[in-house]
ModelCIF file with pLDDT and N, C-alpha, C, O atoms, coordinates in Angstrom:
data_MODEL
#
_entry.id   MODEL 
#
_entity.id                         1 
_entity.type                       polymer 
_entity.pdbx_number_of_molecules   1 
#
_entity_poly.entity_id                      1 
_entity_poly.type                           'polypeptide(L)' 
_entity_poly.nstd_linkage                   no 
_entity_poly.nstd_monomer                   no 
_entity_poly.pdbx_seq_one_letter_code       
;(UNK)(UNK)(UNK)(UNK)(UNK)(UNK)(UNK)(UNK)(UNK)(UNK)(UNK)(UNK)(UNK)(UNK)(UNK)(UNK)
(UNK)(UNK)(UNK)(UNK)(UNK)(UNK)(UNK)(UNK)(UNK)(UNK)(UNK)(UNK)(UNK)(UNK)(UNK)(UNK)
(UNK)(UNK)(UNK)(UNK)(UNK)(UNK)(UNK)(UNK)(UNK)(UNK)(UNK)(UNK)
;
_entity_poly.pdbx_seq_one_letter_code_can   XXXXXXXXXXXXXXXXXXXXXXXXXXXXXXXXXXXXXXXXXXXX 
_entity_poly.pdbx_strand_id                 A 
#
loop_
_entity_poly_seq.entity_id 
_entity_poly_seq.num 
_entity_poly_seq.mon_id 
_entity_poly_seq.hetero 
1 1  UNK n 
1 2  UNK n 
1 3  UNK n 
1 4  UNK n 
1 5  UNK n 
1 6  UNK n 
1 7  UNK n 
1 8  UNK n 
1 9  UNK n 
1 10 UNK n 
1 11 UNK n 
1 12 UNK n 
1 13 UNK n 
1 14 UNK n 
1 15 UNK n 
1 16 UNK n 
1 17 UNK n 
1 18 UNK n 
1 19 UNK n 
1 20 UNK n 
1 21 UNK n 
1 22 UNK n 
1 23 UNK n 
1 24 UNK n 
1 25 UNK n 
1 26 UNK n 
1 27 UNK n 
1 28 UNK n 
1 29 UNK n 
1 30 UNK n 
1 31 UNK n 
1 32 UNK n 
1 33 UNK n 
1 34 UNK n 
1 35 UNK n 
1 36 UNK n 
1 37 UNK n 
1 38 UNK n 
1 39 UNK n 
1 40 UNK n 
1 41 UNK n 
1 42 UNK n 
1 43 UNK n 
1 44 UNK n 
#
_struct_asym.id          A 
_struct_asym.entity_id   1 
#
loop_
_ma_qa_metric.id 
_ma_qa_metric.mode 
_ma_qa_metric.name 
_ma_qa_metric.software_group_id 
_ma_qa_metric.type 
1 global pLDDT . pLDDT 
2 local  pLDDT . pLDDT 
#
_ma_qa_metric_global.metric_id      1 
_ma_qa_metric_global.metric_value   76.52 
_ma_qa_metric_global.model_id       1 
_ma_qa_metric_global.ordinal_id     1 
#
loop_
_ma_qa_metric_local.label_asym_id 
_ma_qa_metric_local.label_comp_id 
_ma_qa_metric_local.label_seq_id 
_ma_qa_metric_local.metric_id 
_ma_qa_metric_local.metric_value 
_ma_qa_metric_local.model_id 
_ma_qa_metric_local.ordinal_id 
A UNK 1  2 70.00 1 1  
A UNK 2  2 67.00 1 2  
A UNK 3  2 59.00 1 3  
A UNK 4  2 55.00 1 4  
A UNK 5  2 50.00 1 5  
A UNK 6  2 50.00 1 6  
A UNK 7  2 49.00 1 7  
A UNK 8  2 51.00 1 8  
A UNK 9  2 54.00 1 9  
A UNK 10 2 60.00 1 10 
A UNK 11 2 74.00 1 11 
A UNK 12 2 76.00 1 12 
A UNK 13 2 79.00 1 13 
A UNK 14 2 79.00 1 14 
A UNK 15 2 78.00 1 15 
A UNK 16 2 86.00 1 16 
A UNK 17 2 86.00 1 17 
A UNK 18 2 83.00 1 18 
A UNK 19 2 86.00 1 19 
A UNK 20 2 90.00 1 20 
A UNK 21 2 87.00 1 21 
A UNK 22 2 87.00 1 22 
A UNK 23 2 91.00 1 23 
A UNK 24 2 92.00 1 24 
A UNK 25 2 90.00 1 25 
A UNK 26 2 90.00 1 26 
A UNK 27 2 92.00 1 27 
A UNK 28 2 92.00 1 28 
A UNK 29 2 89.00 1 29 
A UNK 30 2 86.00 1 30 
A UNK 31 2 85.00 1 31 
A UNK 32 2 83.00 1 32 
A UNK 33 2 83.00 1 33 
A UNK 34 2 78.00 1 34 
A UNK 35 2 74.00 1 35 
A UNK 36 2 66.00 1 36 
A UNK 37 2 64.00 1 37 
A UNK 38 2 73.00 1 38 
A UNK 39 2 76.00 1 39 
A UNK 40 2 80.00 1 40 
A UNK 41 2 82.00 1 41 
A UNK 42 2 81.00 1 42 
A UNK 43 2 82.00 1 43 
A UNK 44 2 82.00 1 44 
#
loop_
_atom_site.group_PDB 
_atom_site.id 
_atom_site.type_symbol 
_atom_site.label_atom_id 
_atom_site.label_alt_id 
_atom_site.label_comp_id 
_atom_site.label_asym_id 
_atom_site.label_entity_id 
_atom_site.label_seq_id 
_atom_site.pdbx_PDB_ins_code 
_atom_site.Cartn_x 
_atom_site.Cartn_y 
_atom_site.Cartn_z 
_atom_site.occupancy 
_atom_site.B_iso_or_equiv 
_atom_site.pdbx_formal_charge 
_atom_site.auth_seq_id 
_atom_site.auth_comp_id 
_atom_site.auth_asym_id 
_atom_site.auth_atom_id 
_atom_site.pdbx_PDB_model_num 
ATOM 1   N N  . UNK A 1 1  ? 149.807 114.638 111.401 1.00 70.00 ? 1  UNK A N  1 
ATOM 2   C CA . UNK A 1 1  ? 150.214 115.177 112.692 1.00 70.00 ? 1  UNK A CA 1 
ATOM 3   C C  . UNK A 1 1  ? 149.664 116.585 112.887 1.00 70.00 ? 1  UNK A C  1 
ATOM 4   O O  . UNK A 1 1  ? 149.119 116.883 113.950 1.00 70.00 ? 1  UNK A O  1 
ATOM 5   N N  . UNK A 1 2  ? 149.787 117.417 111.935 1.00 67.00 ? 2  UNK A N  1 
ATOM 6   C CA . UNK A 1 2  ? 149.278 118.659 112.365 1.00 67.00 ? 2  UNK A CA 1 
ATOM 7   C C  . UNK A 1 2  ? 147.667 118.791 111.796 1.00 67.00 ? 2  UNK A C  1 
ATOM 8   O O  . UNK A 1 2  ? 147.270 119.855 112.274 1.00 67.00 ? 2  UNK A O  1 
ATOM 9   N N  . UNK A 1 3  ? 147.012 118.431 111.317 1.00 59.00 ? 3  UNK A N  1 
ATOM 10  C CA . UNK A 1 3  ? 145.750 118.612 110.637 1.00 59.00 ? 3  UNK A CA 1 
ATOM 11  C C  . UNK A 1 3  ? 144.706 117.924 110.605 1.00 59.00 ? 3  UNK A C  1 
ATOM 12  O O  . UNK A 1 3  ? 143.650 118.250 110.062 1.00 59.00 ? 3  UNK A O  1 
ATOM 13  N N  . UNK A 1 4  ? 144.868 117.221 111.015 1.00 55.00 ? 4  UNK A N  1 
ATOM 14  C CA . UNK A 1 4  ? 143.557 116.569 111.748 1.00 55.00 ? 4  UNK A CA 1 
ATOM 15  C C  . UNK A 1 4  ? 142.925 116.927 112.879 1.00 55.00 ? 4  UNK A C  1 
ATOM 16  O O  . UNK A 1 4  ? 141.708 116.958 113.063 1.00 55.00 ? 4  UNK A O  1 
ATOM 17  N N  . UNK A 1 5  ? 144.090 117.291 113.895 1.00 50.00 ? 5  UNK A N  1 
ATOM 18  C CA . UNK A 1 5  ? 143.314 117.695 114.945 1.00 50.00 ? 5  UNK A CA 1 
ATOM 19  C C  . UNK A 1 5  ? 143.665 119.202 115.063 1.00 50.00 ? 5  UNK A C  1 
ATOM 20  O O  . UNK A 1 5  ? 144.130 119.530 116.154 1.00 50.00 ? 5  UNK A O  1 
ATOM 21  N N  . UNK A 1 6  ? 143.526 120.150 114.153 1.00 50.00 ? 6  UNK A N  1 
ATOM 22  C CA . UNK A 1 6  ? 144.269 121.455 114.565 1.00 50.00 ? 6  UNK A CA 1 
ATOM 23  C C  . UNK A 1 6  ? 143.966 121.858 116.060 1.00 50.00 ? 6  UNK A C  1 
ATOM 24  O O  . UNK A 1 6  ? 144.793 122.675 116.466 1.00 50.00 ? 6  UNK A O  1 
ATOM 25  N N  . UNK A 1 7  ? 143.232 121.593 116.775 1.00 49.00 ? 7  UNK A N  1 
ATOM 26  C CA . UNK A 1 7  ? 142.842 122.536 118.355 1.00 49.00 ? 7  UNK A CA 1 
ATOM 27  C C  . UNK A 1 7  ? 143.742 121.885 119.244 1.00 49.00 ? 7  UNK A C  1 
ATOM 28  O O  . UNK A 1 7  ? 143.907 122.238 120.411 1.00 49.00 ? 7  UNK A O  1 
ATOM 29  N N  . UNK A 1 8  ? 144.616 120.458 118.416 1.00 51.00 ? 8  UNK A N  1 
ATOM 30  C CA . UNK A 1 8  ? 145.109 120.135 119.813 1.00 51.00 ? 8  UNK A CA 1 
ATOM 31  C C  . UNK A 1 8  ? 146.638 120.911 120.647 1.00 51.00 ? 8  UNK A C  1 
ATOM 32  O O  . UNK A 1 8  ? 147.077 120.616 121.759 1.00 51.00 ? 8  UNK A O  1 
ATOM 33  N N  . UNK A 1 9  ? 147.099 121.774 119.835 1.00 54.00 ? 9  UNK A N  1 
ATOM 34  C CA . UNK A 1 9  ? 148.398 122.575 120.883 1.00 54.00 ? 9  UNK A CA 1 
ATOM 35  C C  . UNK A 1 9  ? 149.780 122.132 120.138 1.00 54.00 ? 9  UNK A C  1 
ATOM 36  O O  . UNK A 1 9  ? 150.718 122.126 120.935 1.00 54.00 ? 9  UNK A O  1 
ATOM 37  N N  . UNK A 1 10 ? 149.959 121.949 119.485 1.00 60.00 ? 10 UNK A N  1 
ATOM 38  C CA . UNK A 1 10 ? 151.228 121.613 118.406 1.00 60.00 ? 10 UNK A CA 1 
ATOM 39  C C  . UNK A 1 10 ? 152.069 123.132 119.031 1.00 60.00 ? 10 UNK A C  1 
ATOM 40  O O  . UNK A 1 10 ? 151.765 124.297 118.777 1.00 60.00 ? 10 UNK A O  1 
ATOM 41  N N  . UNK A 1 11 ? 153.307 122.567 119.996 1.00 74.00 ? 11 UNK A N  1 
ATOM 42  C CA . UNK A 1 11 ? 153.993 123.594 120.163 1.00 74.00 ? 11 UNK A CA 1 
ATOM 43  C C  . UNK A 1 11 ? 154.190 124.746 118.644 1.00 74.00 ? 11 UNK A C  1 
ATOM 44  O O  . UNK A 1 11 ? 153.728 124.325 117.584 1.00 74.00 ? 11 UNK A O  1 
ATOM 45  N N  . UNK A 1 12 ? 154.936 126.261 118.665 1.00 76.00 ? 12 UNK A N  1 
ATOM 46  C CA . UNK A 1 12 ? 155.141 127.024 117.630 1.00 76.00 ? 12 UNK A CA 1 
ATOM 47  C C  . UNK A 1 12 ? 155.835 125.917 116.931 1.00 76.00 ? 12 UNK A C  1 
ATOM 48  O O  . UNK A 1 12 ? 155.330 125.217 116.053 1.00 76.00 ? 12 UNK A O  1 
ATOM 49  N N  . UNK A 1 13 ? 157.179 125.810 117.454 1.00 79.00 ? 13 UNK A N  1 
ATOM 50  C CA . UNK A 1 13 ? 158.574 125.802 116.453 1.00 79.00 ? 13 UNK A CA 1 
ATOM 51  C C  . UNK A 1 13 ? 157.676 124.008 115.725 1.00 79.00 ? 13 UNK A C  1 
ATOM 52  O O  . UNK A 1 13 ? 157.716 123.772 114.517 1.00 79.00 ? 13 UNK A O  1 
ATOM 53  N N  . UNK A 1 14 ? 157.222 123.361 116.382 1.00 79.00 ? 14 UNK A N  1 
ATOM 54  C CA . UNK A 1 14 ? 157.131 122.231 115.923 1.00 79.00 ? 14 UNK A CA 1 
ATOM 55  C C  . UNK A 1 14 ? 156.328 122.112 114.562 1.00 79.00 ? 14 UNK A C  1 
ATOM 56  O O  . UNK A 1 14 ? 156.703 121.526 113.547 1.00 79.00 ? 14 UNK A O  1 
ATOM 57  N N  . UNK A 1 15 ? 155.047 122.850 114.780 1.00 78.00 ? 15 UNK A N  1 
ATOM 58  C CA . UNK A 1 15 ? 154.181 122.908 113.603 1.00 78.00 ? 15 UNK A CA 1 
ATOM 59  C C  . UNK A 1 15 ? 155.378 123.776 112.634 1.00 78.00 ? 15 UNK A C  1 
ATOM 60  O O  . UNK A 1 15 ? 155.427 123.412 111.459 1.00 78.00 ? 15 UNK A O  1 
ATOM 61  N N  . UNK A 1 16 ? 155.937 124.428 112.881 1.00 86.00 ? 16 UNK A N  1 
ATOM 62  C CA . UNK A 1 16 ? 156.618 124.999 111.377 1.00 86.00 ? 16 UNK A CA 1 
ATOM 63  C C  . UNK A 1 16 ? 157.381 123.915 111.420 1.00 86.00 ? 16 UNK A C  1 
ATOM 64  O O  . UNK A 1 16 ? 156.319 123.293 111.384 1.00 86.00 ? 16 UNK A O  1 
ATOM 65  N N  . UNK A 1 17 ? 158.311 122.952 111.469 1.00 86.00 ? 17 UNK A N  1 
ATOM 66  C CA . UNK A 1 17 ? 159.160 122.107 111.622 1.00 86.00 ? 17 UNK A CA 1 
ATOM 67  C C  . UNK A 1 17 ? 158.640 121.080 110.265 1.00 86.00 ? 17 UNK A C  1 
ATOM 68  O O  . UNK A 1 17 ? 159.103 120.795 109.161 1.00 86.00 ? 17 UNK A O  1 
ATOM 69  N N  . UNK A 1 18 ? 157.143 120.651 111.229 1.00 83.00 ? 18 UNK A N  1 
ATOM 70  C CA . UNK A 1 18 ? 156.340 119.603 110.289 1.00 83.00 ? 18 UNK A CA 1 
ATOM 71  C C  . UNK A 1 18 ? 155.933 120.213 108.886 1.00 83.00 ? 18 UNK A C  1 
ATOM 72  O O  . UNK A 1 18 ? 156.196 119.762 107.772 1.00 83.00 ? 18 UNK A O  1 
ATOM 73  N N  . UNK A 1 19 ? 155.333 121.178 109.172 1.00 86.00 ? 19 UNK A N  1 
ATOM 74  C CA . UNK A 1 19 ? 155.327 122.039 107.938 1.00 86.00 ? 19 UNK A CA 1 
ATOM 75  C C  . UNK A 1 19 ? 156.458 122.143 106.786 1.00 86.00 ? 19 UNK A C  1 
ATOM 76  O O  . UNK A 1 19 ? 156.256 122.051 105.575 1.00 86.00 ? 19 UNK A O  1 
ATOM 77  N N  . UNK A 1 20 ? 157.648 122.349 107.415 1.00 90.00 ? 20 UNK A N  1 
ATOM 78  C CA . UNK A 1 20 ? 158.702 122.817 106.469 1.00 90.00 ? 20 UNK A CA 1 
ATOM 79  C C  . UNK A 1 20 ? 158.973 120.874 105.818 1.00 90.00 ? 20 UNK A C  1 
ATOM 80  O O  . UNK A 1 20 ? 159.540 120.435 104.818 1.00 90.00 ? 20 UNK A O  1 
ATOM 81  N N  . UNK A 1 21 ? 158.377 120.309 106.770 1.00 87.00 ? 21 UNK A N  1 
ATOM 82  C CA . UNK A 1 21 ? 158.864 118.907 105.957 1.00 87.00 ? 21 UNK A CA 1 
ATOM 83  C C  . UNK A 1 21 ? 158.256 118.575 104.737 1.00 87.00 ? 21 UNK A C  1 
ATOM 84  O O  . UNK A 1 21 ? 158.860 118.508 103.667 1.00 87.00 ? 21 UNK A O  1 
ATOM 85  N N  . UNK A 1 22 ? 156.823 118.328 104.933 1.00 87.00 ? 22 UNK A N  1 
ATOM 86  C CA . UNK A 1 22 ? 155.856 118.468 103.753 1.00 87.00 ? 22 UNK A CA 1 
ATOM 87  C C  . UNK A 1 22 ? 155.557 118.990 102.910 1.00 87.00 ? 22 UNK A C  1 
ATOM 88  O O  . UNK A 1 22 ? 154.802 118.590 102.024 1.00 87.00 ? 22 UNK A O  1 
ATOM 89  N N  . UNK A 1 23 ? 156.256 120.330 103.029 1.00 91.00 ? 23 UNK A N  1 
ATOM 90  C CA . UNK A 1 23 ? 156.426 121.643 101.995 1.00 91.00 ? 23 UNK A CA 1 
ATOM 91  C C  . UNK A 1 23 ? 157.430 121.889 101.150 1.00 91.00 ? 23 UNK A C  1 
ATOM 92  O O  . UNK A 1 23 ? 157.373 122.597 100.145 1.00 91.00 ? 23 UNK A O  1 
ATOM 93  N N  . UNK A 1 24 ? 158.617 121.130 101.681 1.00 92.00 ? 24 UNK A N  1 
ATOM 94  C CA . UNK A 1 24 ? 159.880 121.720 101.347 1.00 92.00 ? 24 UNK A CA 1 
ATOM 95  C C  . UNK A 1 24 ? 160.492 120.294 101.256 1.00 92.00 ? 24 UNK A C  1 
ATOM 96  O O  . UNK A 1 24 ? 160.540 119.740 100.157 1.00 92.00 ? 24 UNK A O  1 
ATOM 97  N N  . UNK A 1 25 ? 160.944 119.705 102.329 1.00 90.00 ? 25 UNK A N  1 
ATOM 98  C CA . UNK A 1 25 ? 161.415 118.552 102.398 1.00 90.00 ? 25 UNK A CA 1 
ATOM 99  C C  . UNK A 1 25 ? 160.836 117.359 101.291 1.00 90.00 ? 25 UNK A C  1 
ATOM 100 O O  . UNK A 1 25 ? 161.581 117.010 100.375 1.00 90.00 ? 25 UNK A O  1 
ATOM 101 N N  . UNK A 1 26 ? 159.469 116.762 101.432 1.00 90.00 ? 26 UNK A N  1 
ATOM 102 C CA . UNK A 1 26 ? 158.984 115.828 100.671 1.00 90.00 ? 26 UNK A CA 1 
ATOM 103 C C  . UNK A 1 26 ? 158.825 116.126 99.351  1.00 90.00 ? 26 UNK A C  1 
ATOM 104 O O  . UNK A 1 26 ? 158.542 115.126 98.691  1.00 90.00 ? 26 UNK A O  1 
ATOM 105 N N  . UNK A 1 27 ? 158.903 117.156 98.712  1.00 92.00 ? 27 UNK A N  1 
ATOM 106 C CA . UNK A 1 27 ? 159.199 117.528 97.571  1.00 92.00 ? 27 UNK A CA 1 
ATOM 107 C C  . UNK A 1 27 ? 160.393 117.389 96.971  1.00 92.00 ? 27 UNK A C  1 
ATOM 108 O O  . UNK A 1 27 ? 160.633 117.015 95.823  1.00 92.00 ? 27 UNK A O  1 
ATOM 109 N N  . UNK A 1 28 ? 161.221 117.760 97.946  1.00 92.00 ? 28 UNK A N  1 
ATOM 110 C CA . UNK A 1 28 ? 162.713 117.525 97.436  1.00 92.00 ? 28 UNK A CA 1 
ATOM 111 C C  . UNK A 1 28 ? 162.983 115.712 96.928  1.00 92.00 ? 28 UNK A C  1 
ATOM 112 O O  . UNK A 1 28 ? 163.301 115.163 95.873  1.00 92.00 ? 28 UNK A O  1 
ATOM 113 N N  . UNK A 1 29 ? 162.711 115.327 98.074  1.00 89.00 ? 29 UNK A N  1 
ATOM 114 C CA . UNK A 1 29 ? 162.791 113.702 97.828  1.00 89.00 ? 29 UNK A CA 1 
ATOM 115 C C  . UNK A 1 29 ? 162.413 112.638 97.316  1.00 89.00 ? 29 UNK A C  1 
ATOM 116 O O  . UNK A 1 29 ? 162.882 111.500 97.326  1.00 89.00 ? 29 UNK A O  1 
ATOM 117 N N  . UNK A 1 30 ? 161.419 113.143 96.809  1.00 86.00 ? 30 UNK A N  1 
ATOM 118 C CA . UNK A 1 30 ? 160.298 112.574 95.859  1.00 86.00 ? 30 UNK A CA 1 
ATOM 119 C C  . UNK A 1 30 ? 161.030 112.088 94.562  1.00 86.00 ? 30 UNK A C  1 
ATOM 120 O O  . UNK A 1 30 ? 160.990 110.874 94.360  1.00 86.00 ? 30 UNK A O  1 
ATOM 121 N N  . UNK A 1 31 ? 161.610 112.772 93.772  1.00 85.00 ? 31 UNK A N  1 
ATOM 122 C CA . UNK A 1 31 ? 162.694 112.471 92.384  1.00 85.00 ? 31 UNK A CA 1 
ATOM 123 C C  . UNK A 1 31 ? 163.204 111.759 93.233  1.00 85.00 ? 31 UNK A C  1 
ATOM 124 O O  . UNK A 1 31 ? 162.215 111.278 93.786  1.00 85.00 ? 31 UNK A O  1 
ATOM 125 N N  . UNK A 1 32 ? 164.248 111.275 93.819  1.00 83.00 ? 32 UNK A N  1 
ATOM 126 C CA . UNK A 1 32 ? 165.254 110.669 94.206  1.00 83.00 ? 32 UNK A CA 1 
ATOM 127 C C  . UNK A 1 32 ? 164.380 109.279 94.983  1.00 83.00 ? 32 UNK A C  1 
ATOM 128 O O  . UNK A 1 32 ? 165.064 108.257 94.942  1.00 83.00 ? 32 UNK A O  1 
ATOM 129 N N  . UNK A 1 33 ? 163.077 109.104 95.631  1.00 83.00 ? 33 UNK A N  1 
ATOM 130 C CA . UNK A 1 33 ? 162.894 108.139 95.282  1.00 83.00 ? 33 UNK A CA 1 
ATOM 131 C C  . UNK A 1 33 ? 162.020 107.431 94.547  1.00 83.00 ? 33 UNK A C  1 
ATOM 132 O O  . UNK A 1 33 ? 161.624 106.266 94.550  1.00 83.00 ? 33 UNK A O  1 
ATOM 133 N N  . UNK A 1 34 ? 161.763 108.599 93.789  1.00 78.00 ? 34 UNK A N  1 
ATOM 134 C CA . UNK A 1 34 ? 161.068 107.535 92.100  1.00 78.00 ? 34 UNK A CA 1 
ATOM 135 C C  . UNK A 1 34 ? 161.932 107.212 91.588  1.00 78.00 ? 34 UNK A C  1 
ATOM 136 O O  . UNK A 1 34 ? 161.635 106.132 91.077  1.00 78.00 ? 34 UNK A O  1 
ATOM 137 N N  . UNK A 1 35 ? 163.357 107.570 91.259  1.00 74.00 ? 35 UNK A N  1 
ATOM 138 C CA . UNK A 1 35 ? 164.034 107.377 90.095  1.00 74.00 ? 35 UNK A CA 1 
ATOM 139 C C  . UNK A 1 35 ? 165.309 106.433 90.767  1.00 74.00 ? 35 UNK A C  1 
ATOM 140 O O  . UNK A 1 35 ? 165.834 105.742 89.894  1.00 74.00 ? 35 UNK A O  1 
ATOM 141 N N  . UNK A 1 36 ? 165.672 106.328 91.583  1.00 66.00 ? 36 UNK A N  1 
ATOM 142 C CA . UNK A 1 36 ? 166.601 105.563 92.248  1.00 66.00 ? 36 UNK A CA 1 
ATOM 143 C C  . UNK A 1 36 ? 166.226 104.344 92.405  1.00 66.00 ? 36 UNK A C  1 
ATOM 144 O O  . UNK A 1 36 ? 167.200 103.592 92.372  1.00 66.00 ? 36 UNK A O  1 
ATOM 145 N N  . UNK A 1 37 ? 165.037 103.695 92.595  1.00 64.00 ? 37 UNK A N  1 
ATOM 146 C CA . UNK A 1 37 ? 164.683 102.480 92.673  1.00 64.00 ? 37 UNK A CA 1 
ATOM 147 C C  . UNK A 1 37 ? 163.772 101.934 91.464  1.00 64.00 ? 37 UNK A C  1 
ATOM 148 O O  . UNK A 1 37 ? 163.106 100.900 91.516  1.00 64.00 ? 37 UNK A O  1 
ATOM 149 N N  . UNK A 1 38 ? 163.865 102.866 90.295  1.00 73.00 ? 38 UNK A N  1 
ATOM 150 C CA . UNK A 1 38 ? 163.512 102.729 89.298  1.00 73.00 ? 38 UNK A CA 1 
ATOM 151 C C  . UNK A 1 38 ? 163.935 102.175 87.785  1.00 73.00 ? 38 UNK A C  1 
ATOM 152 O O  . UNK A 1 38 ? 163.223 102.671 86.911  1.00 73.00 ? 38 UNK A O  1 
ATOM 153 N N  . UNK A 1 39 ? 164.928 101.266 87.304  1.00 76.00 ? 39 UNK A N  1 
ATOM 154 C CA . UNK A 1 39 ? 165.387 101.391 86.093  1.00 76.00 ? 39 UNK A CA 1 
ATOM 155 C C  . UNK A 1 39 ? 164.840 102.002 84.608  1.00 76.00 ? 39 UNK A C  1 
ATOM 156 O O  . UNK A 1 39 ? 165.405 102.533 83.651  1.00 76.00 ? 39 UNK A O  1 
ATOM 157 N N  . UNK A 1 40 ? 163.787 101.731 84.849  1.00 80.00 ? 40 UNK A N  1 
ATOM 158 C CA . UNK A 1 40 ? 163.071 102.601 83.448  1.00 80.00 ? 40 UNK A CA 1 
ATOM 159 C C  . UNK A 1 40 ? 163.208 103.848 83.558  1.00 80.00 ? 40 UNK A C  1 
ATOM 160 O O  . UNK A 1 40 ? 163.299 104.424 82.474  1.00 80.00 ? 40 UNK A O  1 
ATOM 161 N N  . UNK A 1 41 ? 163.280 104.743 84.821  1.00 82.00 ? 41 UNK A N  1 
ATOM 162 C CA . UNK A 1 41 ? 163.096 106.228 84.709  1.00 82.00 ? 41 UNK A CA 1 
ATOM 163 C C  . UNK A 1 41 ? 164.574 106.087 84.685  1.00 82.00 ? 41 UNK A C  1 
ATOM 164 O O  . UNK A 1 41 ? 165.188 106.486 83.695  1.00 82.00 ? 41 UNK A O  1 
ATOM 165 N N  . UNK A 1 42 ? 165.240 105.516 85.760  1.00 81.00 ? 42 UNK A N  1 
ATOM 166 C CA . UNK A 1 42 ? 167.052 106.243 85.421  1.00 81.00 ? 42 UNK A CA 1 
ATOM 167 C C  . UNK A 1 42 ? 167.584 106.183 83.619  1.00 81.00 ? 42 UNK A C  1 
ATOM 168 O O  . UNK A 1 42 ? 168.353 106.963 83.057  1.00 81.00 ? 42 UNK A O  1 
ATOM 169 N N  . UNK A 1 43 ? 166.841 104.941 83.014  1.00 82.00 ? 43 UNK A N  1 
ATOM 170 C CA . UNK A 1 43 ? 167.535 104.430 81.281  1.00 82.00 ? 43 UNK A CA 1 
ATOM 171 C C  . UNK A 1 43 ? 166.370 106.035 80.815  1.00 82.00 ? 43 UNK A C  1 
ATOM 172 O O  . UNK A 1 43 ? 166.774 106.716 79.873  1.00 82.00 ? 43 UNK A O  1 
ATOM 173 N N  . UNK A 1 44 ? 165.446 106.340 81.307  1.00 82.00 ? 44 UNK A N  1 
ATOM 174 C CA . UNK A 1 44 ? 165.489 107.524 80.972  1.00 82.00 ? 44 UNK A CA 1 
ATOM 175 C C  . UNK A 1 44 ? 165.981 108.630 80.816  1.00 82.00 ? 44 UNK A C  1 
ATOM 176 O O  . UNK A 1 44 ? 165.314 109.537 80.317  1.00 82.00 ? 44 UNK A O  1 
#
């Protein structure tokens, strides 16, 4: 959404929005869903 087309006008608040997801957000969630749908990592 934001980087492919950078020239196209991504309101302010939105590009930080998307940003804070991919930066902050998808990191967070990442453990929770490797290991939640995982039995080998949880018997880990």
């Amino acid at each position: 959404v934001m980087y492919v087309s950078p020239g196209s006008g991504h309101p302010v608040e939105v590009q930080k929005i998307v940003s804070l997801f991919y930066s902050v957000i998808t990191p967070l969630c990442n453990p929770l869903i490797y290991s939640l749908r995982n039995k080998e990592m949880k018997a880990a």
